[in-house]
Protein backbone atom coordinates (compact mmCIF):
# COMPACT_ATOMS: atom_id res chain seq x y z
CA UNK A 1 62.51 74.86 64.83
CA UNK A 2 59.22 77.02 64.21
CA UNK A 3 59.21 79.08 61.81
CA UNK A 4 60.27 82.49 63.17
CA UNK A 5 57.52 84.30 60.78
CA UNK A 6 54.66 83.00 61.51
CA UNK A 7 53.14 83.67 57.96
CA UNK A 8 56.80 83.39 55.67
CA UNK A 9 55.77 82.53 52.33
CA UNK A 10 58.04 79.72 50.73
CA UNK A 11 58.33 79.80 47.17
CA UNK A 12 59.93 77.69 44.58
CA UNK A 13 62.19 78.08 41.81
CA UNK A 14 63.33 81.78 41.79
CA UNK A 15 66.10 83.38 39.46
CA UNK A 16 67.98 86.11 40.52
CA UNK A 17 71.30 88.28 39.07
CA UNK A 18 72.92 89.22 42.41
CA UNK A 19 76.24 91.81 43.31
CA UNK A 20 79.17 90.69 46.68
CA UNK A 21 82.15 92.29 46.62
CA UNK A 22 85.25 90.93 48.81
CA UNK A 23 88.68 92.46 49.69
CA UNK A 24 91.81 91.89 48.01
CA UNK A 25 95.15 92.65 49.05
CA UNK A 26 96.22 96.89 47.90
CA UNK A 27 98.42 98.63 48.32
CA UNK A 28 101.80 96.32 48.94
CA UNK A 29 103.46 97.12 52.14
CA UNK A 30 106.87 96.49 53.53
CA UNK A 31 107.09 93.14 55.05
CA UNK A 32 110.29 93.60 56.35
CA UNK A 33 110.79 97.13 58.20
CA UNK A 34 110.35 95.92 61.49
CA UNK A 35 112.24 92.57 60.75
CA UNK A 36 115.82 93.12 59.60
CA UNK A 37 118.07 96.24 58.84
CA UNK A 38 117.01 98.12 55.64
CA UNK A 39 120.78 96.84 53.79
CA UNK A 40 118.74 93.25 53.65
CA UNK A 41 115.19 94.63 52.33
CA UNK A 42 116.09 93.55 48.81
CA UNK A 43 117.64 90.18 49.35
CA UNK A 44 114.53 89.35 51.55
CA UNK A 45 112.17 90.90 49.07
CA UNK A 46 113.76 88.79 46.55
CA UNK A 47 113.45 85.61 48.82
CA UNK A 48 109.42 86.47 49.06
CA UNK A 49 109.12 87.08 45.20
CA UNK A 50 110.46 83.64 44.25
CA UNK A 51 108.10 81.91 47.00
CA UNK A 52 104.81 84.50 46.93
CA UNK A 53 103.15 82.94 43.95
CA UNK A 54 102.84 86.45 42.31
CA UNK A 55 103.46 87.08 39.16
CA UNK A 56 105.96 90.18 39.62
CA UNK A 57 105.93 90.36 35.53
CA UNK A 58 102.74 91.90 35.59
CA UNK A 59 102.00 95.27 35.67
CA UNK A 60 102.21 96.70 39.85
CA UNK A 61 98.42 98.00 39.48
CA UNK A 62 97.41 94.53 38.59
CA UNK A 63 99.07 92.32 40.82
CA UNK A 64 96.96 93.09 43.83
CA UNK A 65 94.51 90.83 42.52
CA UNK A 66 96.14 87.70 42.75
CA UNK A 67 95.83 88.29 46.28
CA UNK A 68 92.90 86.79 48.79
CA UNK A 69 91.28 84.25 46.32
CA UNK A 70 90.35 86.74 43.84
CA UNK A 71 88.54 84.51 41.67
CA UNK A 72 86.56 82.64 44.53
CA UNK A 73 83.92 85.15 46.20
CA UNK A 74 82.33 81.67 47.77
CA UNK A 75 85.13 81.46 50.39
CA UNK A 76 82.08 82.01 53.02
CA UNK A 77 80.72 78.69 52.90
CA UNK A 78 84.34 77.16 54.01
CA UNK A 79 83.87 76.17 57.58
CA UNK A 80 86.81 77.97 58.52
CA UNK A 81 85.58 81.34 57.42
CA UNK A 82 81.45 81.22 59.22
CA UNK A 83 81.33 84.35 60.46
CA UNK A 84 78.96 86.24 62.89
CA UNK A 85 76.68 88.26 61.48
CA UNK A 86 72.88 89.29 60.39
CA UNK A 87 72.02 85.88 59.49
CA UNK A 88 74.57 83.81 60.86
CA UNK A 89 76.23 83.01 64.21
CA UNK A 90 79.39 80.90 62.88
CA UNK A 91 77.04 78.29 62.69
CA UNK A 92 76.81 77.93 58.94
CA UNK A 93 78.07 79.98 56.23
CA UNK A 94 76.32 82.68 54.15
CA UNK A 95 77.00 84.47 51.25
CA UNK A 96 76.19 87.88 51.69
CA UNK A 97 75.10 89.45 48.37
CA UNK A 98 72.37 92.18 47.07
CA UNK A 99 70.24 92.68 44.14
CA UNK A 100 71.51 95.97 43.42
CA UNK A 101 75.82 96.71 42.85
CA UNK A 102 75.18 99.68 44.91
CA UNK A 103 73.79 98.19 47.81
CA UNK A 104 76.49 95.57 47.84
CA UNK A 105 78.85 98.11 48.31
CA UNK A 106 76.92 100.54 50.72
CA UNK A 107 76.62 97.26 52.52
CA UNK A 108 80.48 96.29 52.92
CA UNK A 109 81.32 100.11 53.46
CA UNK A 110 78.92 100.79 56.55
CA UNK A 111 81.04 97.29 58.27
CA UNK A 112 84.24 97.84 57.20
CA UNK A 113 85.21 100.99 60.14
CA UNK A 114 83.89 98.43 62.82
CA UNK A 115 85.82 95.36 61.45
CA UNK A 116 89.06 97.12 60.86
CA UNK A 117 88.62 99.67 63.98
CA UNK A 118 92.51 98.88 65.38
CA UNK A 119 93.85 99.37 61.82
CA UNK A 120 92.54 102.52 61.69
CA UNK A 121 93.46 103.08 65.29
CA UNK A 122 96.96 102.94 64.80
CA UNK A 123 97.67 104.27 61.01
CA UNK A 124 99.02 107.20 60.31
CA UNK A 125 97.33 107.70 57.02
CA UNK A 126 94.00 107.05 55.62
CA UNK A 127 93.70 103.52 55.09
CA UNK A 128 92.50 102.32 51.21
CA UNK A 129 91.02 99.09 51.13
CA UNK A 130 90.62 97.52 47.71
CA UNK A 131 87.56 95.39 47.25
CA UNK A 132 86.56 93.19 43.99
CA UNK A 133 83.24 93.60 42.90
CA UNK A 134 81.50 89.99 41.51
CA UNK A 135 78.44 89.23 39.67
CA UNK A 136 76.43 86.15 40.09
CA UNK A 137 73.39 84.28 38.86
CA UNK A 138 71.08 82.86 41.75
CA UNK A 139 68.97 79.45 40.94
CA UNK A 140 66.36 78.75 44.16
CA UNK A 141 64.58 76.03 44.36
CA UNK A 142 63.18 77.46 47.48
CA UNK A 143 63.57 80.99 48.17
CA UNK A 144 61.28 83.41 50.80
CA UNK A 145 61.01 86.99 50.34
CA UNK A 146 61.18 88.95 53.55
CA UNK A 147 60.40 92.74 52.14
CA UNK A 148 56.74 92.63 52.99
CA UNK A 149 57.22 91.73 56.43
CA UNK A 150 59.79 94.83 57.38
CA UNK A 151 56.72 96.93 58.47
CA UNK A 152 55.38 94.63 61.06
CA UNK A 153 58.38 92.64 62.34
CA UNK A 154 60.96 95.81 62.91
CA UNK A 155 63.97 93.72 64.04
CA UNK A 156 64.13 92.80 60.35
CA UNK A 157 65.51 95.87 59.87
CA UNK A 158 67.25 96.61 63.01
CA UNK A 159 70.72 98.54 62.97
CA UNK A 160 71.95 96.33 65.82
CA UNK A 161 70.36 93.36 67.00
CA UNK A 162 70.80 90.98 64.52
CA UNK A 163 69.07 87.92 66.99
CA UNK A 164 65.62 87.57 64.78
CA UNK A 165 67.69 87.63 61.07
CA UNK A 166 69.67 84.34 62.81
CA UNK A 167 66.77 83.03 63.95
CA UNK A 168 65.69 83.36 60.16
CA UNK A 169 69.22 82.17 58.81
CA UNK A 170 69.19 79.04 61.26
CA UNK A 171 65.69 78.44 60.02
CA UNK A 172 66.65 78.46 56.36
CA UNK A 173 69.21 75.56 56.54
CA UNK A 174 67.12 73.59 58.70
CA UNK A 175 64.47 73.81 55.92
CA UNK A 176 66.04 74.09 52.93
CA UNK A 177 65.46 77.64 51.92
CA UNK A 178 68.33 78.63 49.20
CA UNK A 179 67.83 82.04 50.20
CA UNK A 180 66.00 85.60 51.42
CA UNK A 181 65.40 88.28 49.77
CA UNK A 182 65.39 91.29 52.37
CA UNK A 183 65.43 95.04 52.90
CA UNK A 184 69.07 96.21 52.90
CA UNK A 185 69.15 97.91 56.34
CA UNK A 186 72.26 100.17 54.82
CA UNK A 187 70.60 101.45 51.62
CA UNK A 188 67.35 102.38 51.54
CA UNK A 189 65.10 100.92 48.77
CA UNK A 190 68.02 98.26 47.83
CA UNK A 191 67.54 94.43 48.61
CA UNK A 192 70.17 92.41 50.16
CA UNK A 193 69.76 88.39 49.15
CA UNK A 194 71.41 86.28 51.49
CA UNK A 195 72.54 82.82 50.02
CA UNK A 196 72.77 79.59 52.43
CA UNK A 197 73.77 76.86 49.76
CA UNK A 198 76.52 77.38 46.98
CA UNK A 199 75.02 74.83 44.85
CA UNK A 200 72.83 77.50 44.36
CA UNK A 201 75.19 79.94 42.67
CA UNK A 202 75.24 78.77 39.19
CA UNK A 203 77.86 81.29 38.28
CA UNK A 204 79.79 84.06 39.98
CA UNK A 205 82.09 86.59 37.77
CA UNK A 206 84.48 88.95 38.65
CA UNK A 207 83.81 92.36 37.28
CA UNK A 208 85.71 95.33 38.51
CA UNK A 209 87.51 96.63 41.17
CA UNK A 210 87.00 99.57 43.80
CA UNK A 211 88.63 101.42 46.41
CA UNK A 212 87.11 101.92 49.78
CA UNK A 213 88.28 105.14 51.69
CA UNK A 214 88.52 105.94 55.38
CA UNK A 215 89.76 108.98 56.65
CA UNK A 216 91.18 109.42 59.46
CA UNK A 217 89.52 112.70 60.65
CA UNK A 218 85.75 112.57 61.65
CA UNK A 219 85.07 112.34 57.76
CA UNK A 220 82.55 109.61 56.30
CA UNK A 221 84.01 106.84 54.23
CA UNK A 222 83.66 107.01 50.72
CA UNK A 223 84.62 104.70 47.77
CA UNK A 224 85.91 105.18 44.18
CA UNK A 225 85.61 102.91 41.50
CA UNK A 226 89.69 101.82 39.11
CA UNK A 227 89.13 103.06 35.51
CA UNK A 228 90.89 100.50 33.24
C-alpha cells in the first residue's frame, strides 16, 4: 500500500526502554452464589482449589497474580487476542506500550470505562481493577517516529477516529516497520510506542502492581499504586 504519510521518515536501528501494563485477576469473587445453595460453597470451593492451579499457600494479597498470564504482557500478538483499536483492526496484533510509566497508565485508564461499560452498569460497588505494570527494552531495526507530523496530519491525534493510525499500523507490517513512536492522545507531552513484531522485545519485566478505580457516581477514575 502507499505510504499513508507521504514524507514518514524510516529509520534504522532504534533502542528504546518502554512501560504496558495488563490486567490481572483482583479481588476473588464467589464463583458459586448463583450456582448451588450456600451449605455447598466450601466443598465446591475446595473442588476449584485442587483444580485452579493457584497456589492457595501463598499469601491472599499475592495470589491475584497468578492470574491472566502475569508473566506474559506479549499475549497481544496471539491471533486469538488482535484486537480493534488505534493501530489495529484485528488484523494483526500490537503491543500497545509508551515511553513514559505514566502515560502507559493514563492510556489503559481513559479505555478501561468504555471496555468494561456493562460491568460497571450492573455493580453495586465501585469496581477495582488490578493491572500489572511491565518494563521492556525495544530493539528496531526499523522504527518511524510520528511526533513531528501531529501538527499537520490531525487524525494522528484524534480522540475518535482511529481510521488513519490503521492505515499507519497496516502499513507497518506490510513494510517491516518494528514500530512508531507517537503522541499519546491521553497524556499530553507523553509518547505512546506501538510495537508490531515481538521479536522485537528483547526483554519485558514485571515490575509492580496498581489498582485502577471507577466510581460509580459521576466521579473520574483514578488509580493507586500496592506498597510492598
Amino acid at each position: 500500500m502507499k505510504a499513508p504519510l507521504p514524507d514518514l521518515m524510516i529509520q534504522e536501528q532504534g533502542t528504546f526502554l518502554a512501560y504496558r501494563n495488563i490486567a490481572t485477576c483482583s479481588p476473588s469473587q464467589n464463583l458459586f452464589d448463583d450456582l448451588a445453595p450456600e451449605d455447598d460453597w466450601s466443598v465446591l470451593q475446595y473442588a476449584d482449589n485442587l483444580s485452579s492451579g493457584i497456589d492457595h499457600q501463598a499469601p491472599q494479597r499475592q495470589r491475584f497474580e497468578q492470574y491472566a498470564h502475569i508473566d506474559d504482557s506479549m499475549l497481544c500478538f496471539d491471533e486469538q487476542f488482535w484486537s480493534w483499536g488505534r493501530f489495529g483492526q484485528r488484523n494483526h496484533g500490537v503491543w500497545y506500550g509508551a515511553l513514559e510509566e505514566e502515560t502507559s497508565i493514563r492510556e489503559a485508564l481513559y479505555h478501561r470505562p468504555e471496555i468494561d461499560a456493562n460491568d460497571l452498569k450492573n455493580s453495586q460497588s465501585p469496581i477495582i481493577q488490578a493491572r500489572r505494570m511491565f518494563k521492556a527494552d525495544l530493539s528496531a531495526e526499523k522504527y518511524a517516529d510520528l511526533r513531528p507530523h501531529a501538527s499537520s496530519h490531525t487524525l494522528l491525534i484524534h480522540p475518535h477516529d482511529y481510521s488513519f493510525c490503521q492505515d499507519l499500523g497496516k502499513y507497518a507490517v506490510e513494510q517491516s516497520i518494528d514500530l512508531y513512536l507517537t503522541p499519546s492522545v491521553r497524556y499530553s507531552g507523553g509518547t505512546c510506542t506501538p510495537v508490531f513484531s515481538s521479536r522485537k522485545i528483547i526483554r519485558d519485566q514485571s515490575i509492580r502492581t496498581y489498582f485502577f478505580h471507577f466510581p460509580l457516581d459521576e466521579s473520574e477514575p483514578f488509580y493507586s499504586v500496592r506498597q510492598d
